[in-house]
Protein backbone atom coordinates (compact mmCIF):
# COMPACT_ATOMS: atom_id res chain seq x y z
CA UNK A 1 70.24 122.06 22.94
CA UNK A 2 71.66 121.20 19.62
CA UNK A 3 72.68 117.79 20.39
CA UNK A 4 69.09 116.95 22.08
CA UNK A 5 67.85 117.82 18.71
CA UNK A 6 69.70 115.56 17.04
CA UNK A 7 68.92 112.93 19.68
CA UNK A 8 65.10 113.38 18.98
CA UNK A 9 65.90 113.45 15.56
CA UNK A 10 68.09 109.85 15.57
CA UNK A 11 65.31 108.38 17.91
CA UNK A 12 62.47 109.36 15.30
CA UNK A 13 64.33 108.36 12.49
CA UNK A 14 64.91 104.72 14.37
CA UNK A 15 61.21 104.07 14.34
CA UNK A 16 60.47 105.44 10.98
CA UNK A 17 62.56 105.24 8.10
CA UNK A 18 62.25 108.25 5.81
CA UNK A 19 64.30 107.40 2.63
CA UNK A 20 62.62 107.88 -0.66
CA UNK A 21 59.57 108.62 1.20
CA UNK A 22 56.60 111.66 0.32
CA UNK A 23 56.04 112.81 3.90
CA UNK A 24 53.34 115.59 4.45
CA UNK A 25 54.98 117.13 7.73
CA UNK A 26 52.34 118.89 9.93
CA UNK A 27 52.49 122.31 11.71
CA UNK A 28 56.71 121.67 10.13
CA UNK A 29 57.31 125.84 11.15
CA UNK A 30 59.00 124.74 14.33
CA UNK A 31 61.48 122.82 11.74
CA UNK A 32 63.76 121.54 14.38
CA UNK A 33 63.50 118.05 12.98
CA UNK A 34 63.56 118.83 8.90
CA UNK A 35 67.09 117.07 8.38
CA UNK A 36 65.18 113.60 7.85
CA UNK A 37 64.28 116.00 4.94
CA UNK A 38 67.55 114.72 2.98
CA UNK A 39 67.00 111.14 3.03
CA UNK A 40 62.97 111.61 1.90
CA UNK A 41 62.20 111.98 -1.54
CA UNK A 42 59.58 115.04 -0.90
CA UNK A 43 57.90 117.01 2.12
CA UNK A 44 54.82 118.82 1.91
CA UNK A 45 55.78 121.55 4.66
CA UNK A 46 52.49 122.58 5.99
CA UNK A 47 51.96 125.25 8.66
CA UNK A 48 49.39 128.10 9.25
CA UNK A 49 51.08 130.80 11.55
CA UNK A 50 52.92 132.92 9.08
CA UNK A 51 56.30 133.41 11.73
CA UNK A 52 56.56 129.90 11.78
CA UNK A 53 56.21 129.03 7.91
CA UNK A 54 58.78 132.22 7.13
CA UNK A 55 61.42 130.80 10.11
CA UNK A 56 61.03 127.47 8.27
CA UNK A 57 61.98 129.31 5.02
CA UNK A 58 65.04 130.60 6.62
CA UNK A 59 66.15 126.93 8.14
CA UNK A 60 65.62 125.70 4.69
CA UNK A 61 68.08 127.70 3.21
CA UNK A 62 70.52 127.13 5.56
CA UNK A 63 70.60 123.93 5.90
CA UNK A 64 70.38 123.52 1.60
CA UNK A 65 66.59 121.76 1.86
CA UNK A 66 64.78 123.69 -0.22
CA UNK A 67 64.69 121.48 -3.32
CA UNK A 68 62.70 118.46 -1.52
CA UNK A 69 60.26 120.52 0.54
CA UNK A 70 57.20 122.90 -0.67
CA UNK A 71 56.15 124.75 2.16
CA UNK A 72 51.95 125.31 1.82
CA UNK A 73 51.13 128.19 4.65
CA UNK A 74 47.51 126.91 6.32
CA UNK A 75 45.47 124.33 7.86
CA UNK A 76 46.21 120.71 7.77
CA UNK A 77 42.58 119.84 7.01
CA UNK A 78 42.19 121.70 4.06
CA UNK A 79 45.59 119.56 2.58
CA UNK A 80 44.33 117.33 -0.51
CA UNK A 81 48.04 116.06 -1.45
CA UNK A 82 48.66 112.46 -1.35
CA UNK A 83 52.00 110.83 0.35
CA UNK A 84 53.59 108.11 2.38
CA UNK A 85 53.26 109.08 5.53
CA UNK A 86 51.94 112.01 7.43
CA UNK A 87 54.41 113.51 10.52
CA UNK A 88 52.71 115.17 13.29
CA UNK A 89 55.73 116.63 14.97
CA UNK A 90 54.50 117.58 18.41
CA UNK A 91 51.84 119.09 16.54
CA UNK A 92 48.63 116.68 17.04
CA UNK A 93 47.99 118.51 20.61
CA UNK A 94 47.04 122.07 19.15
CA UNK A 95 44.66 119.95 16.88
CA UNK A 96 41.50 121.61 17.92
CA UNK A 97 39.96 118.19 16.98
CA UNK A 98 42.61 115.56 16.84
CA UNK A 99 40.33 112.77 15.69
CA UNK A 100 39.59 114.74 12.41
CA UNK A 101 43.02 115.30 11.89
CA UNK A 102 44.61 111.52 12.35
CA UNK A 103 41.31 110.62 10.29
CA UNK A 104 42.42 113.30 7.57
CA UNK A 105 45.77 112.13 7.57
CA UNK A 106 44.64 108.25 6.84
CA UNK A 107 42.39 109.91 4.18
CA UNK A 108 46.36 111.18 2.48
CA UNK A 109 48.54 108.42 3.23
CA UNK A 110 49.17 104.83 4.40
CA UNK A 111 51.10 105.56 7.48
CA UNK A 112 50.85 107.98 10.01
CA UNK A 113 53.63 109.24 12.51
CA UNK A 114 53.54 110.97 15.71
CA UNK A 115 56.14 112.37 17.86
CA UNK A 116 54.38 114.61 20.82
CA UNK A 117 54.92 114.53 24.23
CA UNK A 118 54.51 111.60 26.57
CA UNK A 119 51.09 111.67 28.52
CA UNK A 120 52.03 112.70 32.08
CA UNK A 121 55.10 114.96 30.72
CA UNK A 122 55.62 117.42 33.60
CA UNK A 123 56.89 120.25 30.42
CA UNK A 124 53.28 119.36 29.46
CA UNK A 125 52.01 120.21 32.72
CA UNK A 126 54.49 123.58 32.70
CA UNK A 127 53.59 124.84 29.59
CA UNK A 128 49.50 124.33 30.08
CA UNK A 129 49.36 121.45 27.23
CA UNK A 130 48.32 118.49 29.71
CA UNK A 131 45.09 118.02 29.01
CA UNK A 132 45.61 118.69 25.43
CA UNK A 133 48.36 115.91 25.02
CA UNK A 134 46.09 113.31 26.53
CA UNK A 135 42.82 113.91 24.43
CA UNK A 136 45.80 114.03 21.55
CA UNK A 137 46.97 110.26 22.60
CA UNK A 138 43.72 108.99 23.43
CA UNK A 139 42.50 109.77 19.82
CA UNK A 140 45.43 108.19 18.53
CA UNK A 141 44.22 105.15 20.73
CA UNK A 142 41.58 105.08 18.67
CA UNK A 143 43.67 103.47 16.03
CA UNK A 144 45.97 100.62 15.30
CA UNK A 145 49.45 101.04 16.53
CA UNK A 146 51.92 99.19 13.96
CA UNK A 147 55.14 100.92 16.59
CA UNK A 148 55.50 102.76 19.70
CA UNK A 149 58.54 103.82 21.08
CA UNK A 150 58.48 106.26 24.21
CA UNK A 151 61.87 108.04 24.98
CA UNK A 152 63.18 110.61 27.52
CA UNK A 153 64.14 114.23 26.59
CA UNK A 154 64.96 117.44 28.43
CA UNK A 155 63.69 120.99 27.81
CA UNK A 156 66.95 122.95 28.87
CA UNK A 157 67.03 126.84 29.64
CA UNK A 158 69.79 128.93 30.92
CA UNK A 159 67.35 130.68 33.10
CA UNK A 160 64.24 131.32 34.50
CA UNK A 161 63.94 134.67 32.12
CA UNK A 162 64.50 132.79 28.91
CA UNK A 163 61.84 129.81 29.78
CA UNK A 164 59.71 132.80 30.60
CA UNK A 165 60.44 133.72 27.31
CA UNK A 166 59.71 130.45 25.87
CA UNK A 167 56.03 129.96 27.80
CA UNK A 168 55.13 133.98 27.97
CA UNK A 169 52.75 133.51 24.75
CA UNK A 170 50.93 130.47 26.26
CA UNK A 171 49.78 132.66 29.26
CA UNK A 172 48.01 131.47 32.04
CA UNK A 173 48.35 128.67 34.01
CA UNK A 174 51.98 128.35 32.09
CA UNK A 175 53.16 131.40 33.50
CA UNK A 176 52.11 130.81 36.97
CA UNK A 177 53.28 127.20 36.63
CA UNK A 178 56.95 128.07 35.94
CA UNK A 179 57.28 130.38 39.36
CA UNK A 180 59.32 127.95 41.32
CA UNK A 181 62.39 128.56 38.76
CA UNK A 182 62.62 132.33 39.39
CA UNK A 183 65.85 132.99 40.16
CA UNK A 184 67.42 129.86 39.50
CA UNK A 185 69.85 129.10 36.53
CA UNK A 186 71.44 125.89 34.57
CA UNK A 187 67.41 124.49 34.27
CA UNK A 188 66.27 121.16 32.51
CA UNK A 189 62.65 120.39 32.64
CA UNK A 190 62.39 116.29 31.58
CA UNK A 191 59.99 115.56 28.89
CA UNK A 192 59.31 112.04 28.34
CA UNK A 193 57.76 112.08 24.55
CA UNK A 194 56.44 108.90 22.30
CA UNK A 195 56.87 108.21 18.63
CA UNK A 196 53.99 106.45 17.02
CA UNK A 197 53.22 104.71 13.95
CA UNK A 198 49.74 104.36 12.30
CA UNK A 199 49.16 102.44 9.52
């Protein structure tokens, strides 16, 4: 899994160029893609489930971040901070309005970035996001594109018990969706996902 994050992580960082840059980094908790932190001058770390914002804490440390990134536990709209660039990493779907939020984001910086899930992504489909990720992209329709990059990725699980484990808190349909791995092992569910910039 490690070396498809760092995959994502080249292919994001050869559409957007983070060095020197003040990047306000949306619903970051997840922080599987903070490295670009190095290069940027600052990150405004925001998230507003507490696990998520503590595990980011943790990743910081490790990985000797914490110097360039404040980490501001709650919602994205209530942000007032000014930067270069917003970064919704796979974040814009669980927008409950992701109009106001791309709108809020052009209201904090010139450019806006978006890595999330391609539409039609069958992990979409698995984990119950579908509908979510295409009201997500057809709101970022809604604005000028200065980039757009789609790629291919794989969500990979030794089992079915662990992407139970992984889709459990989503509930239904996800759980139901996911029957036809029981029992099997070695499993890699492709997710196509797209990396756009706003300005």
């Amino acid at each position: 899994m490690e070396s498809d994050i760092q995959t994502l992580m080249e292919n994001v960082e050869s559409c957007y160029d983070f060095r020197n840059k003040s990047v306000i980094h949306v619903a970051a908790g997840g922080g599987q893609l903070v490295g670009y932190g190095a290069a940027a001058r600052s990150v405004l770390a925001v998230d507003a489930d507490p696990e998520g914002v503590r595990r980011l804490g943790v990743l910081l440390r490790e990985k000797g971040l914490l110097s360039r990134f404040i980490v501001f536990k709650g919602d994205f709209l209530t942000v007032r901070a000014r930067g270069d660039v917003v970064f919704f990493e796979f974040s814009l779907h669980r927008m409950p309005d992701p109009d106001a939020a791309l709108r809020h984001a052009r209201s904090l910086a010139p450019e806006t970035l978006v890595v999330e899930a391609a539409p039609g992504s069958r992990w979409a489909w698995y984990t119950g996001d579908d509908a979510a990720v295409e009201r997500s992209w057809e709101a970022v329709g809604r604005f000028p594109a200065a980039r757009e990059d789609t790629f291919m990725g794989a969500e990979q699980f030794h089992d079915y018990d662990a992407l139970l484990a992984r889709v459990r808190p989503r509930g239904e349909p996800a759980i139901g969706r996911i029957e036809e791995f029981r029992g099997r092992v070695g499993l890699a569910i492709q997710m196509p996902y797209r990396v756009t910039l706003l300005k």
